[in-house]
C-alpha atoms as a PDB file:
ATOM      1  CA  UNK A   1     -29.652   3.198 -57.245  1.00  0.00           C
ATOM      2  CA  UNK A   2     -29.870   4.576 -53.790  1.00  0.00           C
ATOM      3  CA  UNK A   3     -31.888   4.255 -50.941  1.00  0.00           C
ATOM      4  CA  UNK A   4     -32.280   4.462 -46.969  1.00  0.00           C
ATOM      5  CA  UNK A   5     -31.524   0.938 -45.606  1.00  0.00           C
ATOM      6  CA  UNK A   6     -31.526  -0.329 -41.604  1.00  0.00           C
ATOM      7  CA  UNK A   7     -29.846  -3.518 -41.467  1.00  0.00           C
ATOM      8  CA  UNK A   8     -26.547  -2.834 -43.819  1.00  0.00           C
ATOM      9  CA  UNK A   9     -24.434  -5.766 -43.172  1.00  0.00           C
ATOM     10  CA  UNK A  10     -20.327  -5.248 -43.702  1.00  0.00           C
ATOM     11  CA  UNK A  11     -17.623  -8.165 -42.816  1.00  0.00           C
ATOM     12  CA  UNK A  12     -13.940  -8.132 -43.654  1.00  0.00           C
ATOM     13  CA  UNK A  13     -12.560 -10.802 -41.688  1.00  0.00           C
ATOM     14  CA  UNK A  14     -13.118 -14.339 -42.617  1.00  0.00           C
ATOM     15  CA  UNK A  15     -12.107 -17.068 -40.226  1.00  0.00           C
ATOM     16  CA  UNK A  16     -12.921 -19.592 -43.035  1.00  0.00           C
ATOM     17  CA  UNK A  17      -9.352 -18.684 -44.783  1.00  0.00           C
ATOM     18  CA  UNK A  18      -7.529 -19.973 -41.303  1.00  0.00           C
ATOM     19  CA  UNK A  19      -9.882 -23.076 -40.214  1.00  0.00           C
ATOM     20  CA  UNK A  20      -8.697 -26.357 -40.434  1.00  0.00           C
ATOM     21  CA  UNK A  21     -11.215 -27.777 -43.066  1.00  0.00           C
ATOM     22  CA  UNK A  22     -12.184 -31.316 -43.203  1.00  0.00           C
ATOM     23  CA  UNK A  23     -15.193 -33.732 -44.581  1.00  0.00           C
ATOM     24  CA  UNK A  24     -16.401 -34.103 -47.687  1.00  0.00           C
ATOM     25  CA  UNK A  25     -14.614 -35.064 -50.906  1.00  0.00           C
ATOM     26  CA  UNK A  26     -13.720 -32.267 -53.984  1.00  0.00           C
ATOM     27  CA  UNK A  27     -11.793 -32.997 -56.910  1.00  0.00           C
ATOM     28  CA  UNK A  28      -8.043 -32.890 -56.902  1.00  0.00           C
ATOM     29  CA  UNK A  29      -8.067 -30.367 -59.988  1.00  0.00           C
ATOM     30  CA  UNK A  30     -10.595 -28.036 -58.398  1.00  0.00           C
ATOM     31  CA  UNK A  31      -9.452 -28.707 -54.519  1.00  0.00           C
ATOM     32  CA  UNK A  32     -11.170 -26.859 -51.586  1.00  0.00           C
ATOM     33  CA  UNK A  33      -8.576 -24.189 -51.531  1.00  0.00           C
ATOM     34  CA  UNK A  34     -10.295 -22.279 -54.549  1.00  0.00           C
ATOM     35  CA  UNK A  35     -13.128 -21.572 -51.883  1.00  0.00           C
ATOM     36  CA  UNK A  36     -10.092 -19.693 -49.953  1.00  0.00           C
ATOM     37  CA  UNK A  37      -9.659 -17.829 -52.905  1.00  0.00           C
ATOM     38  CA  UNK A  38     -10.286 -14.047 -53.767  1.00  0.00           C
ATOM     39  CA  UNK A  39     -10.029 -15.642 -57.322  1.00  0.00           C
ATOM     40  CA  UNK A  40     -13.382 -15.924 -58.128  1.00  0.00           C
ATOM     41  CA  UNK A  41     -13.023 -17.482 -61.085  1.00  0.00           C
ATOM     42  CA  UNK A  42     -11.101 -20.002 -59.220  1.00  0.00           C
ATOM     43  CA  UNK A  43     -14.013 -22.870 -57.827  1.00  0.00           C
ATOM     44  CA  UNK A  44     -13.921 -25.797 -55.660  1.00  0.00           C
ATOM     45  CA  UNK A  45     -16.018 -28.620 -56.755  1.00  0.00           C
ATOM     46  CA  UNK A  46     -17.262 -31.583 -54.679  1.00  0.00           C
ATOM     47  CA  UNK A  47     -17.037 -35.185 -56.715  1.00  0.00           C
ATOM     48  CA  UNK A  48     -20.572 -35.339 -56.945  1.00  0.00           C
ATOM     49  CA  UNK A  49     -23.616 -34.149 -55.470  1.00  0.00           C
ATOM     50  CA  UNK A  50     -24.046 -36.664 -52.500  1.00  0.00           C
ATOM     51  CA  UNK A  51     -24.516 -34.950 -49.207  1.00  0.00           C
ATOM     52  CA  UNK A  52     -20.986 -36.914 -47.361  1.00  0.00           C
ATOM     53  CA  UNK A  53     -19.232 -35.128 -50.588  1.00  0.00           C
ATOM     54  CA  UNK A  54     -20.053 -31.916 -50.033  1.00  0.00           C
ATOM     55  CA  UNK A  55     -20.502 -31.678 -46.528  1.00  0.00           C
ATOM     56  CA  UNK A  56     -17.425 -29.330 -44.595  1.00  0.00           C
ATOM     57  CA  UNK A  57     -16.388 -29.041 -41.179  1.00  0.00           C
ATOM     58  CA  UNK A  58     -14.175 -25.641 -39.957  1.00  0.00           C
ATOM     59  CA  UNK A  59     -12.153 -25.921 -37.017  1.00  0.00           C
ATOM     60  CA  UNK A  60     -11.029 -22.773 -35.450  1.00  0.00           C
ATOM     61  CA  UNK A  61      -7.577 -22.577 -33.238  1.00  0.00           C
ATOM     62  CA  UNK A  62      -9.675 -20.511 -30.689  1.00  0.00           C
ATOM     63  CA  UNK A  63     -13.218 -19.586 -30.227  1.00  0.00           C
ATOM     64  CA  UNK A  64     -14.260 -17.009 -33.064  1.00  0.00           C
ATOM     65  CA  UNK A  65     -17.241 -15.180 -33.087  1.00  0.00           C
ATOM     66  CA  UNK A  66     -19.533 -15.740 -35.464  1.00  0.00           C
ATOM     67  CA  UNK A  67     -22.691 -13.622 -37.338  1.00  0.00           C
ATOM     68  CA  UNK A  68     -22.483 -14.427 -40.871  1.00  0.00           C
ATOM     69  CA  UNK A  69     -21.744 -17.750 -43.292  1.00  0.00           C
ATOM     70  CA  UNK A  70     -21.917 -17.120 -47.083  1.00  0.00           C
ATOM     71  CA  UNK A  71     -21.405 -19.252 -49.919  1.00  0.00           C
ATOM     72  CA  UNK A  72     -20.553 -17.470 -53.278  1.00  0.00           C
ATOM     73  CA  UNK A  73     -20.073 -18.301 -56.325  1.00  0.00           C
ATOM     74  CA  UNK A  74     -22.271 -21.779 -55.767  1.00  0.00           C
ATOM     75  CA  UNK A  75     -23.965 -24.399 -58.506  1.00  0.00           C
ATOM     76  CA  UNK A  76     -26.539 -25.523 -55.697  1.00  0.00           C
ATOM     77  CA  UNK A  77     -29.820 -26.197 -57.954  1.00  0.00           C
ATOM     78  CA  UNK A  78     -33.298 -25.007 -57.281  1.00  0.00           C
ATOM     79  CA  UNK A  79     -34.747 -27.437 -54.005  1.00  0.00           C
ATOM     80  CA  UNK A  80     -31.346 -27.594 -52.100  1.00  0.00           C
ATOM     81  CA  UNK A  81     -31.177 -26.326 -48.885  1.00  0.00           C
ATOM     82  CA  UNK A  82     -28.352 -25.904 -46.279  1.00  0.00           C
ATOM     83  CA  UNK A  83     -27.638 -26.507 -42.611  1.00  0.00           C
ATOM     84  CA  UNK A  84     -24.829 -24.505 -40.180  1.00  0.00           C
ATOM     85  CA  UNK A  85     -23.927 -25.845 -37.132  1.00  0.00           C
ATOM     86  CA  UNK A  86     -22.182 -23.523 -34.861  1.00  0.00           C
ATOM     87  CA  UNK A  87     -20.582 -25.295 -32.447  1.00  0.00           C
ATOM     88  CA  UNK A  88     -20.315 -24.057 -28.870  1.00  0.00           C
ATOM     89  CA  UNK A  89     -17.108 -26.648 -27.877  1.00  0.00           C
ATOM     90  CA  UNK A  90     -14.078 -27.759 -28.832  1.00  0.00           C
ATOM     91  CA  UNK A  91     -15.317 -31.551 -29.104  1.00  0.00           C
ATOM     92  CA  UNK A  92     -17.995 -30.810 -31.754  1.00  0.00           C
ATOM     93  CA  UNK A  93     -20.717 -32.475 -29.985  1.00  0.00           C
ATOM     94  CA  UNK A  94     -23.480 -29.613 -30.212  1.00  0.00           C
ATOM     95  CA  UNK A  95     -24.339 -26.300 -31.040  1.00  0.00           C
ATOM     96  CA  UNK A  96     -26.972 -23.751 -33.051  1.00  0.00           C
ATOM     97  CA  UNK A  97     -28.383 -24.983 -35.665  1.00  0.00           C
ATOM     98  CA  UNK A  98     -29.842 -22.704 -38.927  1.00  0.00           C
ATOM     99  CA  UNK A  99     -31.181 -24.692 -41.760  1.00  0.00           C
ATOM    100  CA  UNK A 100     -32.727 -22.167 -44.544  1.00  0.00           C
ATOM    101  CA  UNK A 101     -33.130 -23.214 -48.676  1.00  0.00           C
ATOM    102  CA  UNK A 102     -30.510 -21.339 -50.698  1.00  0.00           C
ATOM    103  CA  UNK A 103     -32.651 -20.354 -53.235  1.00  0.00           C
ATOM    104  CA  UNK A 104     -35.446 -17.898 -52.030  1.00  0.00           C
ATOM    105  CA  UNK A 105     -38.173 -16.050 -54.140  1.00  0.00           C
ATOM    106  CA  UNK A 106     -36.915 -13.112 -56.603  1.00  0.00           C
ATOM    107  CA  UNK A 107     -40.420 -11.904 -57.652  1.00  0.00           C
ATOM    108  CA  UNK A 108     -43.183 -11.601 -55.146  1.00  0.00           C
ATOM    109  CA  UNK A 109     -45.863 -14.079 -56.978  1.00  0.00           C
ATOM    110  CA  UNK A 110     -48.626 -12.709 -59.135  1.00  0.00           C
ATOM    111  CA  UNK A 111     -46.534  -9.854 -60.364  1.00  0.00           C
ATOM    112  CA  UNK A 112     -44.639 -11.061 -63.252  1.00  0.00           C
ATOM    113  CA  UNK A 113     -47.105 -10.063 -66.862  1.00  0.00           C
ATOM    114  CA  UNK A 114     -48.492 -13.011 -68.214  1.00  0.00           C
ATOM    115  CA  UNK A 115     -45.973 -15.327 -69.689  1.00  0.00           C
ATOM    116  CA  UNK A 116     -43.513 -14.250 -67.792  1.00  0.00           C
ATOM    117  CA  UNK A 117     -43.922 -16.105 -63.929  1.00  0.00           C
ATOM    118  CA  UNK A 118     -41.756 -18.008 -63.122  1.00  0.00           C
ATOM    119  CA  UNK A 119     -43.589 -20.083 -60.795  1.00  0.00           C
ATOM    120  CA  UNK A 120     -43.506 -19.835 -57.044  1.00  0.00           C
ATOM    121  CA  UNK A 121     -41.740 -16.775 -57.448  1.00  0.00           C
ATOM    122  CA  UNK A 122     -38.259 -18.187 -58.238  1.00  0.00           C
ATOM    123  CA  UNK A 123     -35.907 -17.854 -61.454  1.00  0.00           C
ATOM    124  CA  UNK A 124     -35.809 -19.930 -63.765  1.00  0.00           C
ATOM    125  CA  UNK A 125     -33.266 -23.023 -64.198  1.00  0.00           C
ATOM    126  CA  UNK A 126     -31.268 -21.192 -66.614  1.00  0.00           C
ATOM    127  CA  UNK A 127     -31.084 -17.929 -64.855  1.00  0.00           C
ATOM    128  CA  UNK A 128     -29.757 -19.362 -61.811  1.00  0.00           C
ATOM    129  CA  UNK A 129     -26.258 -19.193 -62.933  1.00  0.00           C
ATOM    130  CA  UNK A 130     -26.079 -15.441 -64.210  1.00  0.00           C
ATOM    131  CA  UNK A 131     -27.872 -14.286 -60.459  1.00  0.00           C
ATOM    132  CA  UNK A 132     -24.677 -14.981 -58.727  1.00  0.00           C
ATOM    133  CA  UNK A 133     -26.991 -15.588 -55.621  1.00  0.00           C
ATOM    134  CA  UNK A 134     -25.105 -15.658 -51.968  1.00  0.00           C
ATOM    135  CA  UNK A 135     -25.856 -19.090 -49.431  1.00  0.00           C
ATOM    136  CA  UNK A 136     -26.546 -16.759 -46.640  1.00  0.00           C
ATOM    137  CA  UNK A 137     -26.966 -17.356 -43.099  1.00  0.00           C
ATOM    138  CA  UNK A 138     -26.410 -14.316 -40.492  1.00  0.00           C
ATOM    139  CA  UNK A 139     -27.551 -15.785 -37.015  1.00  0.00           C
ATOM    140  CA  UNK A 140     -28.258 -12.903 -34.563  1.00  0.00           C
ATOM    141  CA  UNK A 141     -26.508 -12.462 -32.014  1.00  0.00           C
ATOM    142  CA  UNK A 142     -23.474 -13.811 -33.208  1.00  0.00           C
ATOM    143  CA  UNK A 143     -22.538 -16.404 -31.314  1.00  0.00           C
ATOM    144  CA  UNK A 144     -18.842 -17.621 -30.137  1.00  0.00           C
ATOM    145  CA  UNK A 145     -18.316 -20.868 -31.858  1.00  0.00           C
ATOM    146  CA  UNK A 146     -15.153 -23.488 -31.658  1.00  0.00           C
ATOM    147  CA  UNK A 147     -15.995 -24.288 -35.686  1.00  0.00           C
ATOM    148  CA  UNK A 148     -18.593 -24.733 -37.997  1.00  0.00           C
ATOM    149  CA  UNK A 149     -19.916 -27.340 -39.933  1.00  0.00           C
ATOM    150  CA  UNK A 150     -21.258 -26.634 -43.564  1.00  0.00           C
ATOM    151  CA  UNK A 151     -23.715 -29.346 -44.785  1.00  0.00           C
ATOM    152  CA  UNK A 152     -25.673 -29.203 -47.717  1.00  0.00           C
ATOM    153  CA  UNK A 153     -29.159 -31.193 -49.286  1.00  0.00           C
ATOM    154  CA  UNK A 154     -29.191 -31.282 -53.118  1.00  0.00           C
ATOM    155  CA  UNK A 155     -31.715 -32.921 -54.850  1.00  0.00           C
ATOM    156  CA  UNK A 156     -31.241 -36.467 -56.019  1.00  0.00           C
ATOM    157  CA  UNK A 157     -29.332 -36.970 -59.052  1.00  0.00           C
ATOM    158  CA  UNK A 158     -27.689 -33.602 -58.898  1.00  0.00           C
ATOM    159  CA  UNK A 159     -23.501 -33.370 -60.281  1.00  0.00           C
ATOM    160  CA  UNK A 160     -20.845 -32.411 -58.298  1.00  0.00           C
ATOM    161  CA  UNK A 161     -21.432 -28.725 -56.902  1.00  0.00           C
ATOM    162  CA  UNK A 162     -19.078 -25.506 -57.597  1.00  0.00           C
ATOM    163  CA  UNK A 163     -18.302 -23.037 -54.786  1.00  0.00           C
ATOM    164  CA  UNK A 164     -16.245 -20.419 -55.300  1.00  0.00           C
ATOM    165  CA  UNK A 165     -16.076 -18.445 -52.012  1.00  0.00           C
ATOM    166  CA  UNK A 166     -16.437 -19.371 -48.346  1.00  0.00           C
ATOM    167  CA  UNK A 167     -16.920 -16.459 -45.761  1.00  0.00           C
ATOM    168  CA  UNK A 168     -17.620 -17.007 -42.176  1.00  0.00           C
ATOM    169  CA  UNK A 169     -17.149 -14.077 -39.814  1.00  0.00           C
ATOM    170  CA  UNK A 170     -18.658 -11.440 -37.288  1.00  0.00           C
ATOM    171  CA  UNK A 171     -20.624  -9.451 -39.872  1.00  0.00           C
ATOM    172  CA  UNK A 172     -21.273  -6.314 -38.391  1.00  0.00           C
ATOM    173  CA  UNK A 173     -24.277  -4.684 -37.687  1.00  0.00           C
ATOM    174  CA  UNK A 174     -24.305  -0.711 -36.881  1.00  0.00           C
ATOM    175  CA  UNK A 175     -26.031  -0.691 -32.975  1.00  0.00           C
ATOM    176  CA  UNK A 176     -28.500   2.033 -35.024  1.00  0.00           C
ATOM    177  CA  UNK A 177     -28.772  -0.468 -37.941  1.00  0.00           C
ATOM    178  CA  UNK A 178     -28.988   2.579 -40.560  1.00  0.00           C
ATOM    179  CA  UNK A 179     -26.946   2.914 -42.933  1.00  0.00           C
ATOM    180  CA  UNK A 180     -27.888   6.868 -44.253  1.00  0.00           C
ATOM    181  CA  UNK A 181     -26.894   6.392 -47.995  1.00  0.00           C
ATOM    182  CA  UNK A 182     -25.755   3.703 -50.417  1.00  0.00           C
ATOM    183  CA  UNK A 183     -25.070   3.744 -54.232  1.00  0.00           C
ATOM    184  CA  UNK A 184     -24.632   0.851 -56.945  1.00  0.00           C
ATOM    185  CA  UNK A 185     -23.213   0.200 -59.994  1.00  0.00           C
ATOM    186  CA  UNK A 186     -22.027  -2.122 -62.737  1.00  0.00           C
ATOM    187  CA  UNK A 187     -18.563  -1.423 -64.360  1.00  0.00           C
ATOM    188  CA  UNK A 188     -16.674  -2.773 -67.024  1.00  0.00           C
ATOM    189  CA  UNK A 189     -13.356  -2.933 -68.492  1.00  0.00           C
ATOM    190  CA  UNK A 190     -14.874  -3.218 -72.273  1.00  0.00           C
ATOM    191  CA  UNK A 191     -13.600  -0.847 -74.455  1.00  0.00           C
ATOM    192  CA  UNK A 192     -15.322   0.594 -77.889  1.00  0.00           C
ATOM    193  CA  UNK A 193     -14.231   2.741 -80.426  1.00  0.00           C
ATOM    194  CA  UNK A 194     -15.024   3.606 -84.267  1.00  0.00           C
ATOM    195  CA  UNK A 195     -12.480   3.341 -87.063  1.00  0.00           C
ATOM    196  CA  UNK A 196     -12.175   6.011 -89.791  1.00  0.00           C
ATOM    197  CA  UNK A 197     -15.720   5.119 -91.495  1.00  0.00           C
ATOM    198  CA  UNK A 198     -17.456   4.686 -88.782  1.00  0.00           C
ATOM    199  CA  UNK A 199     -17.177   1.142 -88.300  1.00  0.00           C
ATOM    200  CA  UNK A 200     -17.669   0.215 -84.083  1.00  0.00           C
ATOM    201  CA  UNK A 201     -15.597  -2.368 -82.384  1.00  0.00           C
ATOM    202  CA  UNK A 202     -16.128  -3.328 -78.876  1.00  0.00           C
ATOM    203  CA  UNK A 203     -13.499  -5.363 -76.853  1.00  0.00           C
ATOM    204  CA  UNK A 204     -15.145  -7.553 -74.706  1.00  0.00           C
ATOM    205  CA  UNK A 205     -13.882  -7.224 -70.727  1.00  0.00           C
ATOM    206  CA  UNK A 206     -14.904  -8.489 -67.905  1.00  0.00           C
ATOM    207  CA  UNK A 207     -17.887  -6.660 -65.599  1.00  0.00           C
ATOM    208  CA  UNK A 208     -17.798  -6.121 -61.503  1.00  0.00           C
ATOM    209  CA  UNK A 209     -20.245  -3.992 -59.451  1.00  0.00           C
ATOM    210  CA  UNK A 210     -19.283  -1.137 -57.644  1.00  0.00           C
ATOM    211  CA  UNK A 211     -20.745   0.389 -54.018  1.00  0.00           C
ATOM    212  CA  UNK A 212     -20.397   3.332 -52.033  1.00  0.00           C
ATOM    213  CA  UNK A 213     -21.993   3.006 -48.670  1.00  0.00           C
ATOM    214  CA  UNK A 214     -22.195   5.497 -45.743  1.00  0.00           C
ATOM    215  CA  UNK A 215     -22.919   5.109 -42.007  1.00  0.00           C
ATOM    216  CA  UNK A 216     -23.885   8.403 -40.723  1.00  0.00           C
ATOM    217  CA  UNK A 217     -24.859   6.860 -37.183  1.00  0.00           C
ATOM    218  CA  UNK A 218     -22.287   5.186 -35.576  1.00  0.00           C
ATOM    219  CA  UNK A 219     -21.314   4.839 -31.998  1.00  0.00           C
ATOM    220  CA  UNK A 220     -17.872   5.584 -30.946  1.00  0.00           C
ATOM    221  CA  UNK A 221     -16.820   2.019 -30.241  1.00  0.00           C
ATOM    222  CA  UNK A 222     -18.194   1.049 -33.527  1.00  0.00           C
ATOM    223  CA  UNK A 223     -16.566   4.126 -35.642  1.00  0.00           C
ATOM    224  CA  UNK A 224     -13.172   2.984 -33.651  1.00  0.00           C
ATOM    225  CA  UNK A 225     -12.867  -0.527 -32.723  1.00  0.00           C
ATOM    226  CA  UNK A 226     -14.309  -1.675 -36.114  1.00  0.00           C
ATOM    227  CA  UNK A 227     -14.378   0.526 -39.175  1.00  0.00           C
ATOM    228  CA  UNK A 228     -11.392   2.399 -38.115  1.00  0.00           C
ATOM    229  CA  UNK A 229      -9.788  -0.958 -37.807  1.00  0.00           C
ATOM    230  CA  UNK A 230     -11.167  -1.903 -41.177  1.00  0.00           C
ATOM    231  CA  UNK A 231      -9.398   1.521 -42.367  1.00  0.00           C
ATOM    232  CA  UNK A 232      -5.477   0.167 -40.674  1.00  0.00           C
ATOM    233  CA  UNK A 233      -6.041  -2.907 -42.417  1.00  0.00           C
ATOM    234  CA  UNK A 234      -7.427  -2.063 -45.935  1.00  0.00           C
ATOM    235  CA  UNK A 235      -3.791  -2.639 -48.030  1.00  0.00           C
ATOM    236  CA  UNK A 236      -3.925  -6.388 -45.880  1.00  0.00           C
ATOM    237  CA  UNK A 237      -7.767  -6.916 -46.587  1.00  0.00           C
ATOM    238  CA  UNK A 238      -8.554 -10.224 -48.572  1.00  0.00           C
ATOM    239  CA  UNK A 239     -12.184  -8.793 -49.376  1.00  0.00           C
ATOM    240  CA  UNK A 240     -15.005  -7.161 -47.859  1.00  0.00           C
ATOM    241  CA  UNK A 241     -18.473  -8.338 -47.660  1.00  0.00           C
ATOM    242  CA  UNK A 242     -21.233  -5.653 -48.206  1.00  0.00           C
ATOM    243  CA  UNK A 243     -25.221  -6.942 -48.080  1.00  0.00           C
ATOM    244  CA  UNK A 244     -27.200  -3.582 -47.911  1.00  0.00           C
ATOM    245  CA  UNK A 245     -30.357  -5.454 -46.439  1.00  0.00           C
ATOM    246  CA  UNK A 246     -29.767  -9.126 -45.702  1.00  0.00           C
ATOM    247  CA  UNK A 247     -33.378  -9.257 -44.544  1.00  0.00           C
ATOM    248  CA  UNK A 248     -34.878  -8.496 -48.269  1.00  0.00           C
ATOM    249  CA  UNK A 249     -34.324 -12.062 -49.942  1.00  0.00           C
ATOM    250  CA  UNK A 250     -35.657 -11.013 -52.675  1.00  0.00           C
ATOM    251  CA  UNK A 251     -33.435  -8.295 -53.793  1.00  0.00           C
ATOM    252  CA  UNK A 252     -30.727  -9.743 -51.874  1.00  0.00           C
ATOM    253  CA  UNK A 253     -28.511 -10.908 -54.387  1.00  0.00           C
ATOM    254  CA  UNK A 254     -28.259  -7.411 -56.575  1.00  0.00           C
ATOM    255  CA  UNK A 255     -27.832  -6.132 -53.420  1.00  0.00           C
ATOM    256  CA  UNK A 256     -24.522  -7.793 -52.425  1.00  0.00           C
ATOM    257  CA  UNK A 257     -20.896  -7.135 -53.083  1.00  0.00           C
ATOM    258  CA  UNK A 258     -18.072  -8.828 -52.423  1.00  0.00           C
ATOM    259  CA  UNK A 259     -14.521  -7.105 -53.655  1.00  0.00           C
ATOM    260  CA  UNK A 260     -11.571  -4.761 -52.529  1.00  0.00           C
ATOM    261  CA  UNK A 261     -11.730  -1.934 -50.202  1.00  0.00           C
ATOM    262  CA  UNK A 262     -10.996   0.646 -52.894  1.00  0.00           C
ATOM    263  CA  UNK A 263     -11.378   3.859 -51.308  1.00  0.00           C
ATOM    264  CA  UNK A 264     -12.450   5.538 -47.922  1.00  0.00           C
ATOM    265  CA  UNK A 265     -13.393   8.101 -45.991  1.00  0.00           C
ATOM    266  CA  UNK A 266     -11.999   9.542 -42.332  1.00  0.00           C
ATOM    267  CA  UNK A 267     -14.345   8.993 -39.738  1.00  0.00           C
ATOM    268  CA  UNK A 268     -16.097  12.321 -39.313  1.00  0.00           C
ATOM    269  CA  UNK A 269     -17.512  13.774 -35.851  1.00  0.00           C
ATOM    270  CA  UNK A 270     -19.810  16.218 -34.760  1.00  0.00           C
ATOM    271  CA  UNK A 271     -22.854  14.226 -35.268  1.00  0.00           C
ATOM    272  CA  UNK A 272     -26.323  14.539 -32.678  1.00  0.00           C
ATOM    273  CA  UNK A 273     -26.141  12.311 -29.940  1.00  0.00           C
ATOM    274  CA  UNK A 274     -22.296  12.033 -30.367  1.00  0.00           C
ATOM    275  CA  UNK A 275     -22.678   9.467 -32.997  1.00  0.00           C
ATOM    276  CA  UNK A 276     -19.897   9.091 -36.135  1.00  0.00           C
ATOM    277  CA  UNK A 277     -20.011   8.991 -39.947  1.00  0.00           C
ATOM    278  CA  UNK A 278     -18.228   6.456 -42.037  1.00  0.00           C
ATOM    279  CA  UNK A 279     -18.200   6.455 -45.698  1.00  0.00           C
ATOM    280  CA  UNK A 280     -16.276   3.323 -48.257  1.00  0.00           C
ATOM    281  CA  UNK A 281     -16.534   1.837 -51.436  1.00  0.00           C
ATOM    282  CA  UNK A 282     -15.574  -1.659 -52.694  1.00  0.00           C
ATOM    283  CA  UNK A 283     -15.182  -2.836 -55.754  1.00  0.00           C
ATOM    284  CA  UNK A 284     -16.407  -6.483 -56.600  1.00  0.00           C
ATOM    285  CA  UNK A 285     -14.025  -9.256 -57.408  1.00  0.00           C
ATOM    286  CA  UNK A 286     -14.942  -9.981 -61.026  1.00  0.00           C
ATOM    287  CA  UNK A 287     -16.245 -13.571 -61.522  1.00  0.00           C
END
């Protein structure tokens, strides 16, 4: 899958990990530290569904800026919604506020051959687990912020809510906003072989998605003071966050990767306009 995107989205440092995290109430055996976790298969889980339960407030040591909060890995149900405060002092007394549903449309309506809409657009109950669909707020411009406060609205009656990843960072933006060229892939680690007559056996394993992504127009601040940072830091990196087009919620969620920096390229010059090229690939944490 390939295609020319303009608003390719990349973060690799989450100031989430290093907050001081308090509200809410999650259960001792699944404790909020799973959400701090590049174990996705590690979750956090609030008591129960009540909005004082799963509510979370992020206090940073120092003023961090802030572009993008993501939620993976999540068990909100169809009709929740989400609020982040960014908060612009140290006393928590104010800020921006972004309140967006966390479920959005996956087919545009009317499309879908007969007996197969799901109505309104969105998936259906029991897809909603298999979609591994990102929370996803990216307030532009970033903003500095002192912390953060996570609140979410299920609907009434709803259990206890799973999250298995928290991310809250700068997520950068090329100036350009192009990202030339972009690939994606599932892999797995299933194996299958025949035996003498021809009898197949498959060994289940588990399945991650892999992307290559390339930024052929990049200023020389960006190509240094970011990716080339990204590049001294990759054996240190707890994950990076790659959402080709953060504006398409439709598609968004096949078209988002969180995993390990897994290979890159050097930061090539000799572009029009003095611009740089950039070229990684990460590898999804498996889930």
């Amino acid at each position: 899958m390939t295609d020319n995107s303009r608003t390719c989205l990349v973060n690799w440092q989450n100031w989430a990990d290093t907050a001081t995290a308090t509200l809410g109430s999650w259960m001792p055996s699944l404790p909020w530290e799973a959400a701090q976790s590049d174990d996705m298969r590690w979750r956090a889980r609030s008591v129960d569904g009540l909005y004082a339960s799963t509510k979370r407030r992020l206090a940073f040591a120092a003023p961090r800026l802030v572009g993008l909060v993501v939620a993976l890995g999540h068990t909100a149900p169809r009709g929740s919604s989400w609020r982040i405060t960014l908060h612009d002092s140290s006393s928590f007394s104010g800020g921006f506020v972004i309140e967006e549903p966390v479920w959005y449309a996956t087919e545009p309506f009317g499309v879908l051959p007969e007996g197969l809409f799901t109505w309104g657009g969105f998936p259906a109950d029991e897809d909603l687990p298999a979609l591994g669909w990102p929370a996803f707020v990216f307030p532009r411009p970033a903003r500095l912020a002192w912390g953060v406060d996570v609140e979410w609205f299920l609907p009434a009656g709803s259990p206890g809510m799973d999250l298995s990843r928290l991310i809250v960072g700068p997520g950068i933006q090329s100036e350009w906003g192009i990202t030339d060229d972009w690939s994606l892939r599932w892999a797995s680690g299933a194996t299958a072989s025949r035996n003498t007559i021809g009898v197949r056996r498959v060994v289940p394993g588990l399945q991650w998605r892999e992307m290559d992504v390339t930024f052929a127009d990049l200023s020389q601040s960006e190509a240094s003071g970011l990716f080339l940072r990204m590049d001294q830091r990759s054996d240190k990196l707890a994950g990076v966050f790659v959402c080709i087009d953060p504006l398409d919620t439709e598609h968004r969620h096949d078209l988002t990767v969180y995993g390990q920096l897994d290979d890159t390229t050097p930061i090539r010059a000799g572009a029009a306009f003095g611009l740089r090229a950039k070229s990684f690939k990460v590898l999804e944490f498996p889930a």
